[in-house]
C-alpha atoms as a PDB file:
ATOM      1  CA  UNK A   1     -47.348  26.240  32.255  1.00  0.00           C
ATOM      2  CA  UNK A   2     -46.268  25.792  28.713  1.00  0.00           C
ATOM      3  CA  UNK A   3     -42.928  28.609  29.925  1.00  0.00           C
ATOM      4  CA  UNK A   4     -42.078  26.367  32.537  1.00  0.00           C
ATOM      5  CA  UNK A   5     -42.224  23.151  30.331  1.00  0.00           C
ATOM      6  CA  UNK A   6     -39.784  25.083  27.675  1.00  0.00           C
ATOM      7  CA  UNK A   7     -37.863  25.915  30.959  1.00  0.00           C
ATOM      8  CA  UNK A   8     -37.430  21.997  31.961  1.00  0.00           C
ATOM      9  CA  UNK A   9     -36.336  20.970  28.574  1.00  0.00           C
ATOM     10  CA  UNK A  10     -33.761  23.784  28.535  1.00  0.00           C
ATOM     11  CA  UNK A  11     -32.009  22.744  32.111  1.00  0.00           C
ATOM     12  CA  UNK A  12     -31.383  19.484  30.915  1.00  0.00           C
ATOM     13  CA  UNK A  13     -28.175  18.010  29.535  1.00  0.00           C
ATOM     14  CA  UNK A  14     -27.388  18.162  26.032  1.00  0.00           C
ATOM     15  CA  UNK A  15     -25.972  15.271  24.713  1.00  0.00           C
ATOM     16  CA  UNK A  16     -22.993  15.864  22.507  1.00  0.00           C
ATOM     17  CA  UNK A  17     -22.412  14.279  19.346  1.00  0.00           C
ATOM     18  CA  UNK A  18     -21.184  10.833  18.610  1.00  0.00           C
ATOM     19  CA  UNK A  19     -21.602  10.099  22.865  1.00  0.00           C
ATOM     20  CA  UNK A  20     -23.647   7.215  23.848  1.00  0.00           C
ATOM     21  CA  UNK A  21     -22.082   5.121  20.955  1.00  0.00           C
ATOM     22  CA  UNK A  22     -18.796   3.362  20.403  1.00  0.00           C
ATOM     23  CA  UNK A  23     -17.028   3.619  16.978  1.00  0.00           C
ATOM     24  CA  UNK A  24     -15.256   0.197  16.535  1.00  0.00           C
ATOM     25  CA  UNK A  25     -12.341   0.835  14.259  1.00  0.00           C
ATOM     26  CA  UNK A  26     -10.739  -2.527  13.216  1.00  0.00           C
ATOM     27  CA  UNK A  27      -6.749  -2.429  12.740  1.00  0.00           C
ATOM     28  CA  UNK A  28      -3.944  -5.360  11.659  1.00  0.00           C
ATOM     29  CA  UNK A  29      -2.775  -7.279  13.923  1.00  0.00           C
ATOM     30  CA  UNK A  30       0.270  -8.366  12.354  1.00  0.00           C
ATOM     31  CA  UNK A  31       1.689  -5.457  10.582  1.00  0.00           C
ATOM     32  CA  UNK A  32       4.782  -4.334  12.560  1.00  0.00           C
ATOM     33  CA  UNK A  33       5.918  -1.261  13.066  1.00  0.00           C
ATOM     34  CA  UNK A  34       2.816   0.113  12.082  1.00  0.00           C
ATOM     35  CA  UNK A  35      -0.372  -2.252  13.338  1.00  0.00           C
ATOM     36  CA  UNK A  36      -0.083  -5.360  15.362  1.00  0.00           C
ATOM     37  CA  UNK A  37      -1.237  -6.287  18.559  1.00  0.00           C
ATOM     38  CA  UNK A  38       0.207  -7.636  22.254  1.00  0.00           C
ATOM     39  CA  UNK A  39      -2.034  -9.398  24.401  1.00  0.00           C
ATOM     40  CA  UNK A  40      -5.139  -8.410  22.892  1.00  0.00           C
ATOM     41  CA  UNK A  41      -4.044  -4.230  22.906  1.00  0.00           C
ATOM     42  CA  UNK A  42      -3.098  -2.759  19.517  1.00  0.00           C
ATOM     43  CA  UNK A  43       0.213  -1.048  19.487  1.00  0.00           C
ATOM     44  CA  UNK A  44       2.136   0.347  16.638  1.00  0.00           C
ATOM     45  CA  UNK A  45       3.161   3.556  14.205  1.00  0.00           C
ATOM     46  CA  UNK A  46      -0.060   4.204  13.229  1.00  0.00           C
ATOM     47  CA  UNK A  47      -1.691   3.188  16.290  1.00  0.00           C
ATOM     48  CA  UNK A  48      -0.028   5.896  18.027  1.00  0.00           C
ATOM     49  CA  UNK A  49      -1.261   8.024  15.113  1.00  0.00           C
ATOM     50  CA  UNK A  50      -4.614   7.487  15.642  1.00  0.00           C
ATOM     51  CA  UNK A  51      -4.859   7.202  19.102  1.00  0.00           C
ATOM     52  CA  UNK A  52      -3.364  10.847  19.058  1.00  0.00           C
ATOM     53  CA  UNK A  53      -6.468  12.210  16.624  1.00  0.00           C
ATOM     54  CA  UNK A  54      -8.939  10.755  18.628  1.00  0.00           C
ATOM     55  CA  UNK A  55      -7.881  12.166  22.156  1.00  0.00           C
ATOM     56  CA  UNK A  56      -8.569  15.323  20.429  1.00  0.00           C
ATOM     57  CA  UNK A  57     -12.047  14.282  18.944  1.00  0.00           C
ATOM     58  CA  UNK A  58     -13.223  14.014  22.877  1.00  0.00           C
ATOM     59  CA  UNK A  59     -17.243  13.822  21.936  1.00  0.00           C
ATOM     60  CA  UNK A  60     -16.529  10.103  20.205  1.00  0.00           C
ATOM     61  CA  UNK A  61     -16.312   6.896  22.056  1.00  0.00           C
ATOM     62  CA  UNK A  62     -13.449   4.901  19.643  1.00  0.00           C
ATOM     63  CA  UNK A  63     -12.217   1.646  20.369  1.00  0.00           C
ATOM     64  CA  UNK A  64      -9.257   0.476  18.073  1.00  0.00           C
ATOM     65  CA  UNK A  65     -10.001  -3.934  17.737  1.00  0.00           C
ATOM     66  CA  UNK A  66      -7.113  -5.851  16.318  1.00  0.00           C
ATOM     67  CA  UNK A  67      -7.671  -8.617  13.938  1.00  0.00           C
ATOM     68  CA  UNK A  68      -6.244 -10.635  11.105  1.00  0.00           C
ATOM     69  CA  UNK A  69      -6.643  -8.477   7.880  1.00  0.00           C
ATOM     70  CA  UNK A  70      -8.634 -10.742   6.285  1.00  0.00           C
ATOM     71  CA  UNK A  71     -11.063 -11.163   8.894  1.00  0.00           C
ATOM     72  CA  UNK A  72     -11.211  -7.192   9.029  1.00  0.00           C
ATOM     73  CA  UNK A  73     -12.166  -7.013   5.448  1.00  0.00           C
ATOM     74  CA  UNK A  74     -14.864  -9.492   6.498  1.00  0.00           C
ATOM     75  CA  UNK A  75     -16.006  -7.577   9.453  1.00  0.00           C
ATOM     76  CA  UNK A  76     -16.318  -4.583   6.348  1.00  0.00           C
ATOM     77  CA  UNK A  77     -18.307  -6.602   4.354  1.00  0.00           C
ATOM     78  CA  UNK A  78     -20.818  -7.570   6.986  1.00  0.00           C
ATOM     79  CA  UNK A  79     -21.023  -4.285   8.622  1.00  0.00           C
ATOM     80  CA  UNK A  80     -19.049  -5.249  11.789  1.00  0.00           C
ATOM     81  CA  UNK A  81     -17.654  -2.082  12.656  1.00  0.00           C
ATOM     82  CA  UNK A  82     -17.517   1.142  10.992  1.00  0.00           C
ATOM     83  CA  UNK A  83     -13.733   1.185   9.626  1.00  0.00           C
ATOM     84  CA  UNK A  84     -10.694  -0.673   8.769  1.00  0.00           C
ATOM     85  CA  UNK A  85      -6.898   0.305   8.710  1.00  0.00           C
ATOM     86  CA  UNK A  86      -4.444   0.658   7.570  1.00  0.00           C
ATOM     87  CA  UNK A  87      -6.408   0.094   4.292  1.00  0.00           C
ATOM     88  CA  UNK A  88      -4.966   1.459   0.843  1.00  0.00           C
ATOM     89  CA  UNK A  89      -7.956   3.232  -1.661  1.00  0.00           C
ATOM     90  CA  UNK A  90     -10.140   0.158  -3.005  1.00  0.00           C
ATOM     91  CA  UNK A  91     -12.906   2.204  -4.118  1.00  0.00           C
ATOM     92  CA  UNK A  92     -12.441   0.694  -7.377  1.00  0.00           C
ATOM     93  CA  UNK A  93     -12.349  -3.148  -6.014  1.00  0.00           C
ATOM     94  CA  UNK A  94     -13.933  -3.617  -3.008  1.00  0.00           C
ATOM     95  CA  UNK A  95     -17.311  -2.538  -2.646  1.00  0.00           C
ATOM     96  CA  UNK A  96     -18.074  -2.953   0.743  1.00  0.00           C
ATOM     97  CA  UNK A  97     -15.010  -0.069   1.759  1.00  0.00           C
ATOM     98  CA  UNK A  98     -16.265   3.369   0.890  1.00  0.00           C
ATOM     99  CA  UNK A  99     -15.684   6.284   2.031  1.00  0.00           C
ATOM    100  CA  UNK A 100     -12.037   6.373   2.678  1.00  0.00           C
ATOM    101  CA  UNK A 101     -10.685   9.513   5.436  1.00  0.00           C
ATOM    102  CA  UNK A 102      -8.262  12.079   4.548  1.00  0.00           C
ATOM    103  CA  UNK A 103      -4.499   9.589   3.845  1.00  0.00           C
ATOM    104  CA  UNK A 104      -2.456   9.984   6.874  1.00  0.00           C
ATOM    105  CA  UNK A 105       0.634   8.427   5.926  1.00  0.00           C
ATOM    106  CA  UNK A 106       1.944   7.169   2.401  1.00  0.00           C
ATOM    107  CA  UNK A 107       3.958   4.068   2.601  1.00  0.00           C
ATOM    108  CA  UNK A 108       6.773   3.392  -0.445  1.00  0.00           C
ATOM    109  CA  UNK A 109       6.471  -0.534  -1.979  1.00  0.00           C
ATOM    110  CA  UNK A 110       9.750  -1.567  -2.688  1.00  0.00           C
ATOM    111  CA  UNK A 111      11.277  -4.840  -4.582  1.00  0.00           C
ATOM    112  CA  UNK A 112      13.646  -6.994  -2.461  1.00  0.00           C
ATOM    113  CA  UNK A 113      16.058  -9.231  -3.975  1.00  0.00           C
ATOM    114  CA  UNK A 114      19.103 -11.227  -3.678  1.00  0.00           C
ATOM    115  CA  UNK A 115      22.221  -9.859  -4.864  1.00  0.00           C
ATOM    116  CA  UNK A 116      22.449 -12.606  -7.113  1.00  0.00           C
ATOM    117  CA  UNK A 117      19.025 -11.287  -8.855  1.00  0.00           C
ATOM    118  CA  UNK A 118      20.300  -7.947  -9.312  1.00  0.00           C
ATOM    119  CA  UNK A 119      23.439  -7.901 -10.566  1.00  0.00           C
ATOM    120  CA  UNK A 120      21.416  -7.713 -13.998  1.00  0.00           C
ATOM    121  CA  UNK A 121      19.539  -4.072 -13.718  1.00  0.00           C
ATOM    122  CA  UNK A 122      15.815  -4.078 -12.917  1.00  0.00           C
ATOM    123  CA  UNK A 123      14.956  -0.674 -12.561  1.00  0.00           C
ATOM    124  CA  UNK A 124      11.393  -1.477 -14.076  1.00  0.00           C
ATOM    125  CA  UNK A 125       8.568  -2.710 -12.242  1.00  0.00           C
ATOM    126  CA  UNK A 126       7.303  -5.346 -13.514  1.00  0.00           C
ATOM    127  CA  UNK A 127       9.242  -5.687 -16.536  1.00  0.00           C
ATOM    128  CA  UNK A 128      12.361  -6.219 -15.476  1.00  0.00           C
ATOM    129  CA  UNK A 129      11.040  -8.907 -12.949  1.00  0.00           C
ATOM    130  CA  UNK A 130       9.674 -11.560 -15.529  1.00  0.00           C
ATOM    131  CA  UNK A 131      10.652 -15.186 -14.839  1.00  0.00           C
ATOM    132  CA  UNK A 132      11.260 -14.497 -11.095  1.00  0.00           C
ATOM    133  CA  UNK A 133       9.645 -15.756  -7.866  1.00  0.00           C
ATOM    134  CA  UNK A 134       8.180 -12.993  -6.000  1.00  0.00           C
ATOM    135  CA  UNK A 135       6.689 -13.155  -2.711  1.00  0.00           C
ATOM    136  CA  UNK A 136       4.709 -11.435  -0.704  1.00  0.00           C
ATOM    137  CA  UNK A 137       2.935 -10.956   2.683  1.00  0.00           C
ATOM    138  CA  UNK A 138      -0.795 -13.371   2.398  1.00  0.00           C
ATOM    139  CA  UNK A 139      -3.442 -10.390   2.283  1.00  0.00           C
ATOM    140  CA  UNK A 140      -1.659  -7.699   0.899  1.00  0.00           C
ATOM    141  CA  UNK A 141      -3.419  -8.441  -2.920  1.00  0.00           C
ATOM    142  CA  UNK A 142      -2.826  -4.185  -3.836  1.00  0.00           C
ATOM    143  CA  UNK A 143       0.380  -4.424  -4.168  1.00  0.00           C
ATOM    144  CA  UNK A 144       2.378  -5.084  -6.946  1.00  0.00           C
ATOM    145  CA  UNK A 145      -0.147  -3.200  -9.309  1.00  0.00           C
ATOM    146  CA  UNK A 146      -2.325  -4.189 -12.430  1.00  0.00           C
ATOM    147  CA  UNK A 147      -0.017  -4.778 -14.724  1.00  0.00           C
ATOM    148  CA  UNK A 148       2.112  -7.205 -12.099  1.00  0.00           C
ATOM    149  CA  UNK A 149      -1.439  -9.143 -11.404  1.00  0.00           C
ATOM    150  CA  UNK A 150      -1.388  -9.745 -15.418  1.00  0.00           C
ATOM    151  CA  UNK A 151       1.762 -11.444 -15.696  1.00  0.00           C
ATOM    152  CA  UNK A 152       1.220 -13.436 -12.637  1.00  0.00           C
ATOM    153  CA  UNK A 153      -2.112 -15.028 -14.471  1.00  0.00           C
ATOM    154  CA  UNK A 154      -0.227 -15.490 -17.789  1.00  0.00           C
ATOM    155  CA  UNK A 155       2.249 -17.459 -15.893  1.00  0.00           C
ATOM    156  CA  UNK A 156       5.611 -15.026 -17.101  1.00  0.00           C
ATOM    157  CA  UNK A 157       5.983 -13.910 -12.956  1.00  0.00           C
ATOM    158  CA  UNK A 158       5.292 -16.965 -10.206  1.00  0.00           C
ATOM    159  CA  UNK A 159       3.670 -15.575  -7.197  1.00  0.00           C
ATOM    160  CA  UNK A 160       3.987 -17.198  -3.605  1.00  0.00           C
ATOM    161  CA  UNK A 161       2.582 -16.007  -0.111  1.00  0.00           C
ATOM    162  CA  UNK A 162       3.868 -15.891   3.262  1.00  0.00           C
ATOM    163  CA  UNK A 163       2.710 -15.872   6.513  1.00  0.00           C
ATOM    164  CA  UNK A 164       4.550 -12.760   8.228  1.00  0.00           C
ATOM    165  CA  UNK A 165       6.973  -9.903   6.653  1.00  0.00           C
ATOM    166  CA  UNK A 166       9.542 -11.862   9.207  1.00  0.00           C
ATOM    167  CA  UNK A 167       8.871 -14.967   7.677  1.00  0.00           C
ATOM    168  CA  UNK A 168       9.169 -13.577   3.862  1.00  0.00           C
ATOM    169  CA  UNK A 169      12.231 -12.473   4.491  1.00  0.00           C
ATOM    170  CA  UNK A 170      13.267 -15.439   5.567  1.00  0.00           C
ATOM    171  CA  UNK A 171      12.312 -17.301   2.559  1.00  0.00           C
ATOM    172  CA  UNK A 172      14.228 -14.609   0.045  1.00  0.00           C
ATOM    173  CA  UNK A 173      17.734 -15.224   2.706  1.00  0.00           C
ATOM    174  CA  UNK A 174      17.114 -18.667   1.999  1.00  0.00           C
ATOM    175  CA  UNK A 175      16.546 -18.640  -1.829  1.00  0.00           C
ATOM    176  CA  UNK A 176      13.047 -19.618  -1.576  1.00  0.00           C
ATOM    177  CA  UNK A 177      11.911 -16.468  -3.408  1.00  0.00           C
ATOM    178  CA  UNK A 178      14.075 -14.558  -5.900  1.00  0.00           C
ATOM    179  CA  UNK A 179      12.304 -11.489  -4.641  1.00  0.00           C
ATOM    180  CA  UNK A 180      10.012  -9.964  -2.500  1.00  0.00           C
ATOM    181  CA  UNK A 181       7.308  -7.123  -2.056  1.00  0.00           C
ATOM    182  CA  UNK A 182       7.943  -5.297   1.438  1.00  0.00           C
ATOM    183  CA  UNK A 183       6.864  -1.453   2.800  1.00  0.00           C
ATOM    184  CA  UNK A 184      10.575   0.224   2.554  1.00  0.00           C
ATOM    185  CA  UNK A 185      10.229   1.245   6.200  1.00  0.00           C
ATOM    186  CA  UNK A 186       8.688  -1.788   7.293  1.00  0.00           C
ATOM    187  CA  UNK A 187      11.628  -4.203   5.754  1.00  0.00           C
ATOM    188  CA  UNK A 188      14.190  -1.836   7.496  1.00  0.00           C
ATOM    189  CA  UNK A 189      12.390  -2.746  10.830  1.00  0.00           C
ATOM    190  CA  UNK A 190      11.745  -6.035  10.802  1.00  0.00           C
ATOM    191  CA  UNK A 191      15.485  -7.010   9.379  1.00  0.00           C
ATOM    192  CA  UNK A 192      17.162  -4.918  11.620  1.00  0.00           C
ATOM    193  CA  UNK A 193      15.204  -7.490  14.186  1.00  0.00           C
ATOM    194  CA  UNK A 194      16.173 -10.168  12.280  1.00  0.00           C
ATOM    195  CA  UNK A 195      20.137  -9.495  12.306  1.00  0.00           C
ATOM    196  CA  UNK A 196      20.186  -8.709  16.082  1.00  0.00           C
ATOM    197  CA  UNK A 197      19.520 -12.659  16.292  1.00  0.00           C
ATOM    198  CA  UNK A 198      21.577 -13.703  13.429  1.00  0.00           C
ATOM    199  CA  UNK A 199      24.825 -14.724  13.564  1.00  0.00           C
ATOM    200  CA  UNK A 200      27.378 -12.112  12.461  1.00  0.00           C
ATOM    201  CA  UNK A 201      29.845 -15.118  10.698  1.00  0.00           C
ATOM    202  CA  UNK A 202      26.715 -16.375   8.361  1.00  0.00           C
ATOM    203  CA  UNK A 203      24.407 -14.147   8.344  1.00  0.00           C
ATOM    204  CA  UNK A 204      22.547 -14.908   4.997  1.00  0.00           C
ATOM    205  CA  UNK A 205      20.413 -11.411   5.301  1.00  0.00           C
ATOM    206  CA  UNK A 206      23.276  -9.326   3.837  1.00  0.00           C
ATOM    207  CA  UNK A 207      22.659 -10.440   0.520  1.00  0.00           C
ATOM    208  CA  UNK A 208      19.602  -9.179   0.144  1.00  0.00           C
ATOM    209  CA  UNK A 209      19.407  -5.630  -1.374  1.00  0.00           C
ATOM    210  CA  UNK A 210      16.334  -3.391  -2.376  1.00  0.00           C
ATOM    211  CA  UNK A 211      15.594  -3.233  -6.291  1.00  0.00           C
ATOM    212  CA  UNK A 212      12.902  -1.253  -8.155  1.00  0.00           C
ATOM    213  CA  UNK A 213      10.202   0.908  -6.445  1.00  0.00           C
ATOM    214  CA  UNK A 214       7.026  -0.774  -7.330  1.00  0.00           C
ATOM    215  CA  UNK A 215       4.476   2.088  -5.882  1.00  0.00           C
ATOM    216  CA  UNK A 216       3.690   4.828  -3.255  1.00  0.00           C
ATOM    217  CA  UNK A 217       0.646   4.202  -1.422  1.00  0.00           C
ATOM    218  CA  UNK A 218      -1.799   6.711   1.193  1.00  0.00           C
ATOM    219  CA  UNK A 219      -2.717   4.895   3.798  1.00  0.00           C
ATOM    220  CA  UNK A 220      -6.492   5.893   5.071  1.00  0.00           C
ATOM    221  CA  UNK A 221      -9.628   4.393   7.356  1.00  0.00           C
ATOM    222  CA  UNK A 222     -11.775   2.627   5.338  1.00  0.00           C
ATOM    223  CA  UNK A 223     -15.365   2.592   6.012  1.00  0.00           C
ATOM    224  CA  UNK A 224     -17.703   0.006   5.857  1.00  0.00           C
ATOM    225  CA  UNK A 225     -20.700   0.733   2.873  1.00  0.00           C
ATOM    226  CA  UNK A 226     -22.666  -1.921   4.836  1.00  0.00           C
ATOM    227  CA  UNK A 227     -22.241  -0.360   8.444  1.00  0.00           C
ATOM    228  CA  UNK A 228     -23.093   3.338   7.107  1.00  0.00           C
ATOM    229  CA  UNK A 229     -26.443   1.890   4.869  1.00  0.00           C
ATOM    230  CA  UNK A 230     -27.406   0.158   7.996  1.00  0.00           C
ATOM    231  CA  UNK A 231     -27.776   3.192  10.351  1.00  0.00           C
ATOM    232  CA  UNK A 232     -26.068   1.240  13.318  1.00  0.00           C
ATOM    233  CA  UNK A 233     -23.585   4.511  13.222  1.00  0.00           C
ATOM    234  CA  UNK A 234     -25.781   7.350  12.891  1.00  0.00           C
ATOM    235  CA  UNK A 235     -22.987   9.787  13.486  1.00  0.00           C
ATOM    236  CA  UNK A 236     -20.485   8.442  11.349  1.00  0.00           C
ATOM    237  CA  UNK A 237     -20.894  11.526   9.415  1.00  0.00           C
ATOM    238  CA  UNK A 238     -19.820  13.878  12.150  1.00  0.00           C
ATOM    239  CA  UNK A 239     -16.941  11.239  12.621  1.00  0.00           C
ATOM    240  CA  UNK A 240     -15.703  10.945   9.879  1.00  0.00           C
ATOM    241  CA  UNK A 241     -15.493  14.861   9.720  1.00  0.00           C
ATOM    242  CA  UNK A 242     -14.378  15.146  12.504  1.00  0.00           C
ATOM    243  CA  UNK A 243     -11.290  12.887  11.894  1.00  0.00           C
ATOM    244  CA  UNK A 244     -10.331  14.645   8.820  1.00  0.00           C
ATOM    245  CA  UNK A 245     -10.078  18.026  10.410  1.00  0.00           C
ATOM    246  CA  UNK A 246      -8.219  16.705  12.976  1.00  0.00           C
ATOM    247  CA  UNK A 247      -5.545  14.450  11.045  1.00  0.00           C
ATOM    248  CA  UNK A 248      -5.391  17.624   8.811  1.00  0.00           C
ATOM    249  CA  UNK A 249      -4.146  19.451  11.821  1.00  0.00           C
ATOM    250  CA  UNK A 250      -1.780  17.300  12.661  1.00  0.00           C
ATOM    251  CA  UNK A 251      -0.376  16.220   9.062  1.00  0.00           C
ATOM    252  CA  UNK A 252       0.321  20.069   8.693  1.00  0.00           C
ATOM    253  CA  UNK A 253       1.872  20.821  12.352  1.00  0.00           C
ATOM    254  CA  UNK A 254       4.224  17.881  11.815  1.00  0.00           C
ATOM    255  CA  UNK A 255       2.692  15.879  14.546  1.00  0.00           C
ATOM    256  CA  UNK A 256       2.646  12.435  12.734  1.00  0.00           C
ATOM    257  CA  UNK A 257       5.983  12.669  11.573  1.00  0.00           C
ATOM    258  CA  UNK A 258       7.152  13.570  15.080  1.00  0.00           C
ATOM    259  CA  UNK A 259       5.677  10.139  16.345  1.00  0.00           C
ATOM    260  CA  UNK A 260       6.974   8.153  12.895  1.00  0.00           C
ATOM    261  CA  UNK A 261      10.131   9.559  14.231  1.00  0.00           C
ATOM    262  CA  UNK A 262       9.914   8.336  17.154  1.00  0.00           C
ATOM    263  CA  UNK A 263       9.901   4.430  16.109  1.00  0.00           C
ATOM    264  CA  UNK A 264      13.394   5.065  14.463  1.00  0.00           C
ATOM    265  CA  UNK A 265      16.605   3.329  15.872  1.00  0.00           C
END
């Protein structure tokens, strides 16, 4: 009896790991080229990225959500979810996001400016950008660094938000801003958008011209403290391996520059 028990138990299915559970992986929706969203689907750079990894992860059910950034870093904090990209390291300021995957991209801050502004050299970052207006996209807070951050608060750097990298620009064409904070590759993107529209006799975007680099960043999933202590995702472990193997594979082969390559004009 107690042989053909064992025997049952052996004939049925295994079930593999991760199945049985959906990983919800939050992503910008407003981040073009990289993360944004059209009609409710996520699309982008790093959309295609990821989308790639997990078709080779095939035991994990992953659904990529988009949202507003800050609501995503909400979602983190609450345990919504078990990640949130494209998310730069805040182990060090943010709490709620940790662990952090193996970086699959790194994306280059630059300084843009009007050609007015740099005439005078400002190779420096932030130095050389004291007593300036400098803008940047609301919910990108890493950027600009530590020592930026300082001379916003003592009042030597004024510090304005906007909306959408489309609509910062805007604001620096129209002197709003002396400069701005932009991804290099995303600027070239969305202005090469821009001028398509804009009229070739005054088109105020050609004065605009890229200053100092401010910082490289990796780009990674961050994972929600909250959602891991819980035990909602019990194989977040085997996930989150899982992910870095594969990403690793693909970093290596030349596979994610192959699809970043295929974004450029």
């Amino acid at each position: 009896m107690k042989s053909l028990i064992m025997l049952m138990i052996l004939s049925l299915p295994m079930p593999t790991i991760g199945s049985g559970h959906e990983i919800i992986i939050y992503v910008d929706d407003g981040y073009k080229p990289y993360s944004y969203q059209i009609d409710g689907r996520a699309e982008g750079i790093y959309i295609d990225v990821l989308r790639a990894a997990f078709s080779k992860m095939q035991n994990f059910k992953v659904k990529l959500l988009p949202v507003p950034w800050k609501r995503g870093k909400q979602f983190m904090k609450l345990g919504k979810g078990l990640g949130l990209t494209p998310a730069f390291f805040h182990g060090h300021d943010w709490p709620y996001l940790y662990p952090y995957s193996l970086p699959f991209y790194s994306e280059t801050i630059i300084a843009v400016c009007t050609a007015a502004v740099l005439q005078q050299p400002r190779p420096n970052w932030p130095e050389d950008y004291k007593g300036l207006i400098i803008g940047n996209v609301a919910g990108f807070d890493g950027w600009g660094g530590e020592q930026f951050r300082q001379l916003v608060a003592q009042g030597e750097i004024s510090y304005r938000e906007a909306g959408s990298p489309a609509a910062l620009i805007g604001m620096l064409a129209k002197n709003r801003h002396d400069c701005i904070m932009m991804e290099s590759r995303a600027y070239d993107y969305h202005l090469s958008k821009i001028q398509t529209t804009a009229s070739t006799t005054t088109n105020i975007y050609l004065k605009l011209k890229k200053g100092a680099l401010i910082g490289t960043d990796p780009i990674y999933i961050g994972y929600s403290e909250t959602a891991i202590k819980s035990g909602q995702y019990p194989q977040n472990y085997a996930f989150r391996k899982a992910f870095d193997a594969i990403i690793y594979q693909m970093l290596k082969s030349g596979e994610v520059e192959r699809i970043m390559d295929a974004y450029k004009d």
